[in-house]
Protein backbone atom coordinates (compact mmCIF):
# COMPACT_ATOMS: atom_id res chain seq x y z
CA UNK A 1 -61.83 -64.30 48.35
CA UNK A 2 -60.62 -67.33 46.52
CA UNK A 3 -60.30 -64.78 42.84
CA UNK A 4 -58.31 -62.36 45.08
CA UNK A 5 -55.76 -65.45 46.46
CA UNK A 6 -55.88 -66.52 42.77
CA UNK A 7 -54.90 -63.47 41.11
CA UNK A 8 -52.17 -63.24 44.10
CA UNK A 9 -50.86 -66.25 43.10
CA UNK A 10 -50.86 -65.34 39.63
CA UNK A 11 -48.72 -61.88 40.00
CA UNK A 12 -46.38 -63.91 42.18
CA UNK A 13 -45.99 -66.39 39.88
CA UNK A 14 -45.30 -63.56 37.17
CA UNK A 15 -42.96 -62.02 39.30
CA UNK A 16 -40.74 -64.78 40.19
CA UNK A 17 -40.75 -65.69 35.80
CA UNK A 18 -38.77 -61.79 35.10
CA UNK A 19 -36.79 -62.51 37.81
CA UNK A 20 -35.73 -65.41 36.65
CA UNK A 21 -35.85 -64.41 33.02
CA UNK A 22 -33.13 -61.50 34.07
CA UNK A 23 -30.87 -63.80 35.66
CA UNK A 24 -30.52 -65.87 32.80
CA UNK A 25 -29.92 -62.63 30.86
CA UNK A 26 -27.35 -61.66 33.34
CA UNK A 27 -25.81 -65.46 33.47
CA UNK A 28 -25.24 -64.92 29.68
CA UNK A 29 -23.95 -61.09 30.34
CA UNK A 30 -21.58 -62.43 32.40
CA UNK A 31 -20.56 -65.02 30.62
CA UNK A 32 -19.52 -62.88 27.87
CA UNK A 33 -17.82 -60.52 30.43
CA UNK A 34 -15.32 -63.24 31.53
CA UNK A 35 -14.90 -64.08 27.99
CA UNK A 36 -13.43 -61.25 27.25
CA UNK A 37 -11.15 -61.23 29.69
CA UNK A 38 -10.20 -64.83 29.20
CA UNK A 39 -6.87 -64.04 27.17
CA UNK A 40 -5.79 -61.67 30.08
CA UNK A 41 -6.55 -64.13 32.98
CA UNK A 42 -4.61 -66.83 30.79
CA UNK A 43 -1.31 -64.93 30.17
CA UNK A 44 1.69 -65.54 31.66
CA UNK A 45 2.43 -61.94 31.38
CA UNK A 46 2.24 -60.41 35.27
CA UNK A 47 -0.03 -57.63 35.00
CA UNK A 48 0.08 -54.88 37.60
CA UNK A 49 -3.16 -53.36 39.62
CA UNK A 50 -3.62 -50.53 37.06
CA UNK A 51 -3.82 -53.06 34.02
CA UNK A 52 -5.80 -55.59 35.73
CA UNK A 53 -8.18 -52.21 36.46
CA UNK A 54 -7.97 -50.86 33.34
CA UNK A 55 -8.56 -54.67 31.44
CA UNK A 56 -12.05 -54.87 33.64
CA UNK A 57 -12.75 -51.56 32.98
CA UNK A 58 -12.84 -52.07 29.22
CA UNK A 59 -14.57 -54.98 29.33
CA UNK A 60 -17.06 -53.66 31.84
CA UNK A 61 -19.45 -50.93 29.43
CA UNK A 62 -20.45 -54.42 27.54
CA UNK A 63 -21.97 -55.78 30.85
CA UNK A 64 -23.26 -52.77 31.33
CA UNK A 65 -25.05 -52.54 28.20
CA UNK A 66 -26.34 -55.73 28.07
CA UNK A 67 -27.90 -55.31 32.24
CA UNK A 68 -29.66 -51.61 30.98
CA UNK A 69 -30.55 -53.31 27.64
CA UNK A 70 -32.50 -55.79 29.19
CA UNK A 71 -33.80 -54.09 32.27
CA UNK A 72 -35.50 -51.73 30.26
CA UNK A 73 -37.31 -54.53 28.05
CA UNK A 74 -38.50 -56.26 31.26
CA UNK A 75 -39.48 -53.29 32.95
CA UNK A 76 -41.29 -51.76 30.09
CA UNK A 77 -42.75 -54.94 27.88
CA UNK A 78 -46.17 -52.99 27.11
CA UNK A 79 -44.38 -50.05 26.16
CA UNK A 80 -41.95 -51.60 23.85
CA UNK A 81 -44.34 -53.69 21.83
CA UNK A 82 -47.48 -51.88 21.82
CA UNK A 83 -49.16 -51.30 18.36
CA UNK A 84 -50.86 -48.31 18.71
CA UNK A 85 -50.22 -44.73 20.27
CA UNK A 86 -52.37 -41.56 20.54
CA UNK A 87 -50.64 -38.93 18.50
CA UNK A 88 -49.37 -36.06 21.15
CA UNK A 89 -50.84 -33.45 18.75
CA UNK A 90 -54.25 -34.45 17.41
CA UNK A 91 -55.27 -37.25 20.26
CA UNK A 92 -55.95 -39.81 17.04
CA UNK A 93 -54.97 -43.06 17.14
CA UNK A 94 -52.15 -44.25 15.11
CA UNK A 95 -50.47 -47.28 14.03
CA UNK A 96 -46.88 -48.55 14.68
CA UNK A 97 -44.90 -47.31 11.72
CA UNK A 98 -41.28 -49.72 12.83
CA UNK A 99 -39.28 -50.79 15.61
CA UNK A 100 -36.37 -48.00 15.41
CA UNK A 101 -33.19 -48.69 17.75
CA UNK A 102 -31.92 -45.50 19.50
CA UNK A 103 -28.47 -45.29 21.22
CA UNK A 104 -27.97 -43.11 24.15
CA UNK A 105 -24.98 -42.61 26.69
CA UNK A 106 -25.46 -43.09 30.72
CA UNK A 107 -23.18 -43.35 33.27
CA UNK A 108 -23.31 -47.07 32.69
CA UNK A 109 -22.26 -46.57 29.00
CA UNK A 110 -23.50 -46.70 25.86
CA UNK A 111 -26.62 -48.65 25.63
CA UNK A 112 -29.27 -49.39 21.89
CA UNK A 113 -32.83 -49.43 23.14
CA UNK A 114 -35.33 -50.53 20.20
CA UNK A 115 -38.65 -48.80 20.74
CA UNK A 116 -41.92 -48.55 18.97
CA UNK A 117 -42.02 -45.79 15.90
CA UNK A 118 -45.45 -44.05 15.29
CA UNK A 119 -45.86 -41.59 12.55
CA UNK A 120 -49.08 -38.77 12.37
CA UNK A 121 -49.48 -38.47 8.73
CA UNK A 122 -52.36 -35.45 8.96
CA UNK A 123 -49.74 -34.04 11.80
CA UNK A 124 -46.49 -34.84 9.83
CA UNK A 125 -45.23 -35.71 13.61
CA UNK A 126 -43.45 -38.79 14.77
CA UNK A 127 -42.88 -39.78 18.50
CA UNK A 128 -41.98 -42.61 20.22
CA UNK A 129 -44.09 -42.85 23.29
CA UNK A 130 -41.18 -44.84 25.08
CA UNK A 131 -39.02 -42.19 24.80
CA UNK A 132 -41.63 -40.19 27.30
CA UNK A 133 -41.74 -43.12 29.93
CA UNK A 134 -38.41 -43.44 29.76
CA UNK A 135 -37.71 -40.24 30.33
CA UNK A 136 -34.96 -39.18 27.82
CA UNK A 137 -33.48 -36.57 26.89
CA UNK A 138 -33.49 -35.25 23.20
CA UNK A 139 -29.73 -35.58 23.50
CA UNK A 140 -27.55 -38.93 23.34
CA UNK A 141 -26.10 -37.50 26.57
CA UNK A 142 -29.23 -38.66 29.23
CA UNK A 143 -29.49 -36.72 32.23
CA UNK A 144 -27.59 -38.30 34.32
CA UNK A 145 -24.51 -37.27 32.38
CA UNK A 146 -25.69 -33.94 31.74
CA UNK A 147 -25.82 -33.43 35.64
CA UNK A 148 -22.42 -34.77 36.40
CA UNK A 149 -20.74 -32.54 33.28
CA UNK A 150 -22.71 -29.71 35.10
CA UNK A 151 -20.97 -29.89 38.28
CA UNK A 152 -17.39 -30.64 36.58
CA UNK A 153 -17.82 -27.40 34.68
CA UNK A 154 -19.14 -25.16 37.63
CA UNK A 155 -15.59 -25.32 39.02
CA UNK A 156 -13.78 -26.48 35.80
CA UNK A 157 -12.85 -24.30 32.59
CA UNK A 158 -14.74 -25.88 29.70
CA UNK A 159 -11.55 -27.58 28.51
CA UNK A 160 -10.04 -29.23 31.65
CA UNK A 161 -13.54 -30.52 32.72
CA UNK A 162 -14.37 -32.10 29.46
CA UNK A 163 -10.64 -34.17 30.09
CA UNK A 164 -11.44 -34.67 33.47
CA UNK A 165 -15.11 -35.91 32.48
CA UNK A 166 -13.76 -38.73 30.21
CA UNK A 167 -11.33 -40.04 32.79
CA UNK A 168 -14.05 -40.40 35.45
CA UNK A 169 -17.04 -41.98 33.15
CA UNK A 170 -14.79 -43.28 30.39
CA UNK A 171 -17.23 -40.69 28.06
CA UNK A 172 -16.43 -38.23 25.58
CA UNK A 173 -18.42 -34.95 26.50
CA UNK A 174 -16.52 -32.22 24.53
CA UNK A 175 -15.83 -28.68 25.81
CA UNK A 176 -18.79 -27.58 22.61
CA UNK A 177 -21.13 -29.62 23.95
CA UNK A 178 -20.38 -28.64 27.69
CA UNK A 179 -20.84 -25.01 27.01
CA UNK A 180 -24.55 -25.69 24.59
CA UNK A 181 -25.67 -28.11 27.97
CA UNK A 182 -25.02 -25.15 29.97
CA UNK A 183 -26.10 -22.23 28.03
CA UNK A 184 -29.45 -24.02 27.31
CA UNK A 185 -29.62 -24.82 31.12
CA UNK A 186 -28.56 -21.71 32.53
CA UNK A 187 -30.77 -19.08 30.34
CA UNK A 188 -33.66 -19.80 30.98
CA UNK A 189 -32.80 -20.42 34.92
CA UNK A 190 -34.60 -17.08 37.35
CA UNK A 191 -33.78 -16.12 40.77
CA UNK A 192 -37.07 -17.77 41.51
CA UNK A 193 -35.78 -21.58 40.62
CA UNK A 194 -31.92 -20.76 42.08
CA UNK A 195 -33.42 -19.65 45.96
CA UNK A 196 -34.81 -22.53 48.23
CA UNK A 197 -38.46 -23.12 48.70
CA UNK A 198 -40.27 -21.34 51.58
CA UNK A 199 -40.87 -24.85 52.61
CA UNK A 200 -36.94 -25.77 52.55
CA UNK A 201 -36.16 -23.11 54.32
CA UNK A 202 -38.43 -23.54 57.36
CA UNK A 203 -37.43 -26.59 57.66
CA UNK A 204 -33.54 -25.87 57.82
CA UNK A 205 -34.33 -23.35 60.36
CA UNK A 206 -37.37 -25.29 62.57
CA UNK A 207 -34.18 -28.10 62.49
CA UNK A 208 -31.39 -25.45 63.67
CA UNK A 209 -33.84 -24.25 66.64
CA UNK A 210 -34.32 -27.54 68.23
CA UNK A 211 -35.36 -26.83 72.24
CA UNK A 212 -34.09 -23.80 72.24
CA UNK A 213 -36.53 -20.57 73.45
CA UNK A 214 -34.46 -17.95 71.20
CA UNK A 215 -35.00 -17.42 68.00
CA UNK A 216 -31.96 -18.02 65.40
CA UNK A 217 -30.75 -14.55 63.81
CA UNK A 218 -30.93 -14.71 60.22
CA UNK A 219 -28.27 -12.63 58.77
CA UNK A 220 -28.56 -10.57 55.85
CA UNK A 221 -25.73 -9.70 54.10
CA UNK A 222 -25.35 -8.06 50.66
CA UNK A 223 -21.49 -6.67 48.73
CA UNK A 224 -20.08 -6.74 45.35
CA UNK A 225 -17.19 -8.93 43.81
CA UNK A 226 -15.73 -7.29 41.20
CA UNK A 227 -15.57 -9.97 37.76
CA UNK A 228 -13.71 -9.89 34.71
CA UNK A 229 -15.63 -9.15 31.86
CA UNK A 230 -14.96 -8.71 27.58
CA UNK A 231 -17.74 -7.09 25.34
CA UNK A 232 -19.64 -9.52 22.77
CA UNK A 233 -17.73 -9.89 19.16
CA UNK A 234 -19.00 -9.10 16.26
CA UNK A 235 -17.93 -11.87 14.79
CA UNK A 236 -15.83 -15.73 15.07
CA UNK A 237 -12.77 -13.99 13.99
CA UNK A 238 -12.85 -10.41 15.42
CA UNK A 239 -11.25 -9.99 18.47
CA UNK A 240 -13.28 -8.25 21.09
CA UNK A 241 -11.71 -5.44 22.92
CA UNK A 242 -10.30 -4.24 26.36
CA UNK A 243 -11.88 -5.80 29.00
CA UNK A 244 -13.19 -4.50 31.80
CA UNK A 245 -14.24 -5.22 35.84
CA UNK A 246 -17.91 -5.06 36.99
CA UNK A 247 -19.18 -5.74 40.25
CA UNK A 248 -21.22 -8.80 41.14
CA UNK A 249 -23.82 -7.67 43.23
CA UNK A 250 -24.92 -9.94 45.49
CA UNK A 251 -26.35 -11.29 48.98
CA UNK A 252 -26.26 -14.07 51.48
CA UNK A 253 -28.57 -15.39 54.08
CA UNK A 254 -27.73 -17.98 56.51
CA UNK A 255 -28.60 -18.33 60.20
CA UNK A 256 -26.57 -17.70 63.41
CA UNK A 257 -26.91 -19.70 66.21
CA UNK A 258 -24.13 -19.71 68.87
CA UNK A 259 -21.39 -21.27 67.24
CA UNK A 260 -23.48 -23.10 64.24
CA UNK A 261 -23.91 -21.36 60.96
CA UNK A 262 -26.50 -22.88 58.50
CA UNK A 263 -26.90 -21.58 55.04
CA UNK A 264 -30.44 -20.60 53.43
CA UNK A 265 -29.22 -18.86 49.83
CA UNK A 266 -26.96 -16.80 48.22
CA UNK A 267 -27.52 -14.75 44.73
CA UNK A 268 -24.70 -12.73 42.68
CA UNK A 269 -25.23 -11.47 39.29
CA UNK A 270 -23.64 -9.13 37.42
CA UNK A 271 -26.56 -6.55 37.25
CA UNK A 272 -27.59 -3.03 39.10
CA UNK A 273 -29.05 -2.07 42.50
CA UNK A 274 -32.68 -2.61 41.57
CA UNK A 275 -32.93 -5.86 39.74
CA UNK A 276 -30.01 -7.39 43.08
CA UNK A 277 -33.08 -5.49 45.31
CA UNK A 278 -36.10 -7.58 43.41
CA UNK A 279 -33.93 -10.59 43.98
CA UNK A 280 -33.43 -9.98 47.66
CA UNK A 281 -37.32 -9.33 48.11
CA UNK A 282 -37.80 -12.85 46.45
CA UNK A 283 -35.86 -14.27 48.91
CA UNK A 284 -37.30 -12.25 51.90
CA UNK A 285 -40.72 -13.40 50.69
CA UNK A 286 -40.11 -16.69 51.31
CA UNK A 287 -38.91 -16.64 54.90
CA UNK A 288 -40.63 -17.20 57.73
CA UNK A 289 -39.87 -13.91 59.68
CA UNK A 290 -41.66 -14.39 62.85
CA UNK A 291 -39.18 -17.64 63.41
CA UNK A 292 -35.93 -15.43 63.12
CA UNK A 293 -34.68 -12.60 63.88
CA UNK A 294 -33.23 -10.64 61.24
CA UNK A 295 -29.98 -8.88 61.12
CA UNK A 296 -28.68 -6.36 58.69
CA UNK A 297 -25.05 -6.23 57.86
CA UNK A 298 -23.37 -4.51 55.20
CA UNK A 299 -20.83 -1.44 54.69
CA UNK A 300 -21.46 2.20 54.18
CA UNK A 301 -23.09 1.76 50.80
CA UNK A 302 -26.25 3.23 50.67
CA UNK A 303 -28.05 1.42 47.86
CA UNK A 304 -27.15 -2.12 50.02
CA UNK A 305 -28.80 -0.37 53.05
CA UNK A 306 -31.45 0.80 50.78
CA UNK A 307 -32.09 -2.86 49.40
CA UNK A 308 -31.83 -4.49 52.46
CA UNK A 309 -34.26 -2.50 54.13
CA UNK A 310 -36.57 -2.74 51.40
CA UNK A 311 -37.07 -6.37 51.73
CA UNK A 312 -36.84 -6.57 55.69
CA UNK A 313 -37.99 -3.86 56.73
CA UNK A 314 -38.14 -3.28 60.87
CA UNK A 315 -34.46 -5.48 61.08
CA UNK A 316 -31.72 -4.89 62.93
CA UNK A 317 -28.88 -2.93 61.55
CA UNK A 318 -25.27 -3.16 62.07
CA UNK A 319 -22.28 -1.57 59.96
CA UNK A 320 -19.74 -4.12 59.44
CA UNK A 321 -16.92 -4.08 61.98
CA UNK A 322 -14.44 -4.44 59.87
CA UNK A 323 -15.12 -1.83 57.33
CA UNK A 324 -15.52 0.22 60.03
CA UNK A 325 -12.23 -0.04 61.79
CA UNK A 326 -10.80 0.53 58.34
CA UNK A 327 -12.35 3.69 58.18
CA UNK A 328 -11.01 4.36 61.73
CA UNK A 329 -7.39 3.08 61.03
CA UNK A 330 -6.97 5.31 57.82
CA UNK A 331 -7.76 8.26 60.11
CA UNK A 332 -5.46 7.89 62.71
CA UNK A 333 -2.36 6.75 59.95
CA UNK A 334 -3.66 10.08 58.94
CA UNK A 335 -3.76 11.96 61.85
CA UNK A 336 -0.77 10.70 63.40
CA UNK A 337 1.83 9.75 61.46
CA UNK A 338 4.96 10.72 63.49
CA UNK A 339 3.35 8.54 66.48
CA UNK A 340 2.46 5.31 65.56
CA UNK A 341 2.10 4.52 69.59
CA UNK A 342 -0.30 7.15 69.80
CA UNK A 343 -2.19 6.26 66.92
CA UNK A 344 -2.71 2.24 67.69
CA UNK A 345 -3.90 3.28 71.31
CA UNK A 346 -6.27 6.23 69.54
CA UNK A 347 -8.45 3.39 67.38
CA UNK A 348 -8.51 1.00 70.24
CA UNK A 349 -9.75 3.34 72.18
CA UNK A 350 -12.34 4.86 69.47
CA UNK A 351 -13.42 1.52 68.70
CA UNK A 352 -14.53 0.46 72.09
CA UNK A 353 -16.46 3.84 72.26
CA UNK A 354 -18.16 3.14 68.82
CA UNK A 355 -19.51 -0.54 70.47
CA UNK A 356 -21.41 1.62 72.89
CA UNK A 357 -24.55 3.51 71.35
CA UNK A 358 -24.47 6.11 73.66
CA UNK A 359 -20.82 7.02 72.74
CA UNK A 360 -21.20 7.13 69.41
CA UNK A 361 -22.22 11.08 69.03
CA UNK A 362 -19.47 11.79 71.48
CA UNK A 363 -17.20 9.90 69.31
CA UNK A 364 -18.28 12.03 66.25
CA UNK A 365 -18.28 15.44 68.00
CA UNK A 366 -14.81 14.50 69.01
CA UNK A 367 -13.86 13.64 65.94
CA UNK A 368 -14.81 17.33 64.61
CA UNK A 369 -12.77 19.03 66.95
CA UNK A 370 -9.50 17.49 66.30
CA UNK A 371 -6.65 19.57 65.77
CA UNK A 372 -5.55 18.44 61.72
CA UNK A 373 -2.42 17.48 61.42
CA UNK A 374 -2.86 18.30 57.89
CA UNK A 375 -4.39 18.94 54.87
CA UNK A 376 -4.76 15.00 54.02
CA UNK A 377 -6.08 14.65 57.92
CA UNK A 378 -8.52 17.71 57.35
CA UNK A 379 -10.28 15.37 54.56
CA UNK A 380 -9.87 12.84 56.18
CA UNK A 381 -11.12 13.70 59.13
CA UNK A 382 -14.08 15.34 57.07
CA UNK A 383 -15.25 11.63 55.38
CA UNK A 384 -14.80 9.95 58.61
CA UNK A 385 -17.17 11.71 60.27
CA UNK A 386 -19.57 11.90 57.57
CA UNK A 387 -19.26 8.00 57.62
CA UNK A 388 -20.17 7.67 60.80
CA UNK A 389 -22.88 10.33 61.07
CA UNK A 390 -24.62 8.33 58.18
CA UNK A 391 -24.24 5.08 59.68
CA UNK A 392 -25.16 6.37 63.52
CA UNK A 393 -27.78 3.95 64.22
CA UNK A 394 -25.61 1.10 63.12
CA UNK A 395 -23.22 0.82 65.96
CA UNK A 396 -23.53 -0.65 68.76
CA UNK A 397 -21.42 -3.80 68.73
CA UNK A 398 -21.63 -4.77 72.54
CA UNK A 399 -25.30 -5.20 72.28
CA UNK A 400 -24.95 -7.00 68.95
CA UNK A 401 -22.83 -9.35 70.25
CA UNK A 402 -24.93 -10.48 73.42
CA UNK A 403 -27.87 -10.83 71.44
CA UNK A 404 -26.01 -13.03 69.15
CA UNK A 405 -25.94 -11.23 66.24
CA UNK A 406 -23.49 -10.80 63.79
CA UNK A 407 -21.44 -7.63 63.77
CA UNK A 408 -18.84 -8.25 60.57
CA UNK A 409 -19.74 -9.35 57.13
CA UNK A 410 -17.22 -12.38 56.72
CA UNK A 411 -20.11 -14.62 55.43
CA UNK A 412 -20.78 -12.23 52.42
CA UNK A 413 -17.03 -11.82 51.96
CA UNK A 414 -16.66 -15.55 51.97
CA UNK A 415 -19.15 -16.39 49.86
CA UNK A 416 -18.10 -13.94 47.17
CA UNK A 417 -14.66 -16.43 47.24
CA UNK A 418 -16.13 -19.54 46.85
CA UNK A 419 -18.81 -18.45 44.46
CA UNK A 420 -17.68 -15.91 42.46
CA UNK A 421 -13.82 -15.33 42.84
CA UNK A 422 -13.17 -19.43 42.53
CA UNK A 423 -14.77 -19.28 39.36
CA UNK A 424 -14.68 -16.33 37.46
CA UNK A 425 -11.56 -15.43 38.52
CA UNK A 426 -9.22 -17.75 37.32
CA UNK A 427 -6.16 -16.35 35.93
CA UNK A 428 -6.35 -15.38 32.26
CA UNK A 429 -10.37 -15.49 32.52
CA UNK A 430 -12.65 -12.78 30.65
CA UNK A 431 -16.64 -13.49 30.40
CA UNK A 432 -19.17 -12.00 28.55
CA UNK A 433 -21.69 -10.48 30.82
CA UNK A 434 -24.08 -13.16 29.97
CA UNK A 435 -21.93 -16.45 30.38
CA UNK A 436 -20.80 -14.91 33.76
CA UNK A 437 -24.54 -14.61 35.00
CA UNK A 438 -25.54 -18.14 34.09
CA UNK A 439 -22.00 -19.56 35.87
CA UNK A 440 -22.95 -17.52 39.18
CA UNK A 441 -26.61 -19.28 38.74
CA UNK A 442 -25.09 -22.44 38.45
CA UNK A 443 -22.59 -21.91 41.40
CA UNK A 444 -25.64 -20.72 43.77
CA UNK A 445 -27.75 -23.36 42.88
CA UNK A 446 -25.19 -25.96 43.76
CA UNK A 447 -24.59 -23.90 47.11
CA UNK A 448 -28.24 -23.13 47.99
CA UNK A 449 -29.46 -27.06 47.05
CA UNK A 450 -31.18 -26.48 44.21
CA UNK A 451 -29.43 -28.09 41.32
CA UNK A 452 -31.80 -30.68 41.49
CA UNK A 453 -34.93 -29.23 41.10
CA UNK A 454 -33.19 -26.94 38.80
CA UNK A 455 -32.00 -29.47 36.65
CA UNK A 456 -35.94 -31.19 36.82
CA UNK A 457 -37.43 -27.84 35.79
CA UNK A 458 -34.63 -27.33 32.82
CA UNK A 459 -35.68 -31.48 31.54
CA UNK A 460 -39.32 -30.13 32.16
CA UNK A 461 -38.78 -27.12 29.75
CA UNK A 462 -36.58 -29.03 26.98
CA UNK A 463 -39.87 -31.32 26.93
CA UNK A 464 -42.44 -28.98 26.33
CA UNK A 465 -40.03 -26.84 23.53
CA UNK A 466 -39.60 -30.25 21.74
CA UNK A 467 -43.58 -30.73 21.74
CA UNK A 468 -44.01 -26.72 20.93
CA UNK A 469 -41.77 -27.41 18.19
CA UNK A 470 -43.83 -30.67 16.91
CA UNK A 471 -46.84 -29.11 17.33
């Protein structure tokens, strides 16, 4: 007992020496702090709020510095003086080859760490082991920057977030080195890593349920947002040709509970129906589908239907409203054109029938045995019925609505704004296939929760290439 109480005492004592060894560092950081801005706090010249801000602010990195500098050496004594290292490649043991100082950048500034060198000669490898415990990148940048420029850039051009980026952090990060981060963190990034955990998402739904006996719908909703797009140069200083607009496919899930909507994921890429339908089935496979109760919505498109019901199979169904009615409203502009009176009180009137189930044949029949005004109201008449023929068991929207399900695909629509059309759609903007993929990853992730883990698994990867590489 007494060994214990003396070792105890011992670690205290320890303990309470770096503390006090840090505040003597810090007493001295300081020191030099107000130093520096001695001559300003002396002048007779009056100094408004901005310079006294920007005076501290210049001063401050050197504080900074010297707090990270010496944080690190108490924090990690062992690792910053040990002698010998097993090599990463062949397991031997080698011998400190120098003390090499390494600058790197944080959101605290710049900051020189001095670390132990080892060099494998049979290997022709050198690593410094504090570099690992440290965890740091490969770049000057560490990660802490290289999240931040991240965000700035998923809703900045290149350009305007690298300005932006030094006037927040005081930090140079130009728009180059922006656009290698985020090609080298968005390539290797899979639907897999961008949709939440199976885990995640039972718990956002087990916390939207509460006391409640009814299940939350889940609504599944899949579209297309048309992009911008330019074909890949040849070359630096060949200009690539016409552009042209492809559709973002993509989907949404989020629950529906009375008035609260919660979000579980969203996926858009550039890409065609059966690589959006392995995505979807990713997704499905990670929700817990005996705790919801899924909902179908989408428009007349048959590959959505057809990837939607692939991955949840049994769900409900139910055409968007709104596509609908648009369907209904070009009819009756159609159909009667000399009476717009006649034609408002036609669609509300067909539109009530349609939210019925059982009035949806007679709606159709009807439909077929109107007198055409026209040719044009022949054809149309013709694809509206079609439209609805196809879509007959998808109707319905009184019984949607008292079961709390969604009947109109405003979540899809809106998320194709703030993901893709916020983005990729700024005026003047043209990607190349590729670059708009890995933006739309980087927009979900942020918008689904997973940029961290994201980011984790991209530091994870840059780790083992560096140690592929050495090997």
């Amino acid at each position: 007992m007494s060994a214990a109480i003396d070792i105890a005492i011992l670690d205290a004592r320890i303990q309470r020496a770096l503390i006090t060894g840090y505040r003597t560092m810090m007493h001295k950081a300081v020191d030099a702090f107000v130093d520096a801005l001695a001559d300003d706090l002396i002048s007779d010249k009056p100094m408004t709020l901005m310079e006294i801000t920007q005076a501290i602010a210049n001063a401050k990195p050197a504080l900074l510095a010297a707090a990270m500098e010496e944080f690190v050496k108490s924090k990690h004594g062992d690792i910053l003086s040990q002698e010998q290292a097993e090599c990463p490649c062949c397991n031997k043991k080698v011998r400190r080859s120098a003390q090499a100082p390494r600058t790197i950048e944080t959101l605290l500034g710049k900051s020189t760490i001095t670390r132990p060198y080892f060099y494998c000669a049979p290997c022709k490898h050198g690593f410094a082991p504090a570099d690992s415990a440290l965890g740091l990148s490969s770049r000057r940048k560490q990660a802490d920057l290289q999240k931040l420029a991240l965000e700035f850039l998923a809703d900045l051009p290149f350009e305007r977030a690298s300005e932006l980026f030094f006037k927040a952090s005081g930090i140079s990060f130009s728009d180059h080195q922006m656009h290698d981060l985020f090609a080298k963190f968005s390539e290797d990034a899979t639907v897999e890593d961008v949709i939440p955990g199976a885990e995640e998402i039972e718990r956002r739904i087990d916390e939207l349920k509460g006391s409640k006996k009814r299940r939350p719908v889940l609504v599944v909703a899949t579209d297309g947002a048309h992009t911008p797009t330019r074909p890949q140069g040849k070359g630096r200083s060949e200009k690539w040709g016409p552009g042209e607009y492809k559709e973002a496919k993509g989907f949404r899930l989020y629950l529906l509970d009375d008035d609260r909507i919660v979000h579980i994921a969203s996926w858009h890429q550039v890409c065609n129906a059966e690589e959006l339908s392995r995505a979807l089935k990713v997704a499905a496979s990670r929700i817990p589908q005996q705790k919801v109760r899924p909902c179908l919505v989408g428009d007349g498109a048959p590959w959505l239907w057809n990837a939607m019901q692939q991955a949840f199979p049994g769900a409900r169904e139910v055409l968007d409203y709104y596509h609908c009615s648009e369907h209904i409203y070009t009819l009756a502009q159609a159909q009667y054109a000399d009476d717009p009176q006649k034609a408002f009180l036609w669609v509300e009137a067909t539109m009530a029938r349609l939210s019925h189930k059982d009035e949806v044949g007679k709606v159709i029949g009807g439909m077929k045995r109107m007198q055409p005004a026209n040719d044009a109201a022949r054809e149309c008449i013709r694809k509206t019925a079609n439209y609805l023929s196809a879509n007959k068991a998808r109707f319905n929207y009184h019984g949607a609505r008292r079961g709390g399900y969604a009947i109109g695909s405003g979540g899809i629509e809106s998320a194709n704004k703030f993901i893709c059309h916020v983005r990729i759609k700024r005026s003047g903007a043209w990607w190349l296939v590729s670059n708009c993929n890995n933006m739309l990853k980087l927009r979900c992730a942020l918008v689904n929760g997973t940029f961290e883990e994201l980011f984790d698994n991209h530091a994870t990867r840059e780790k083992a290439k560096r140690l592929s590489r050495n090997a």
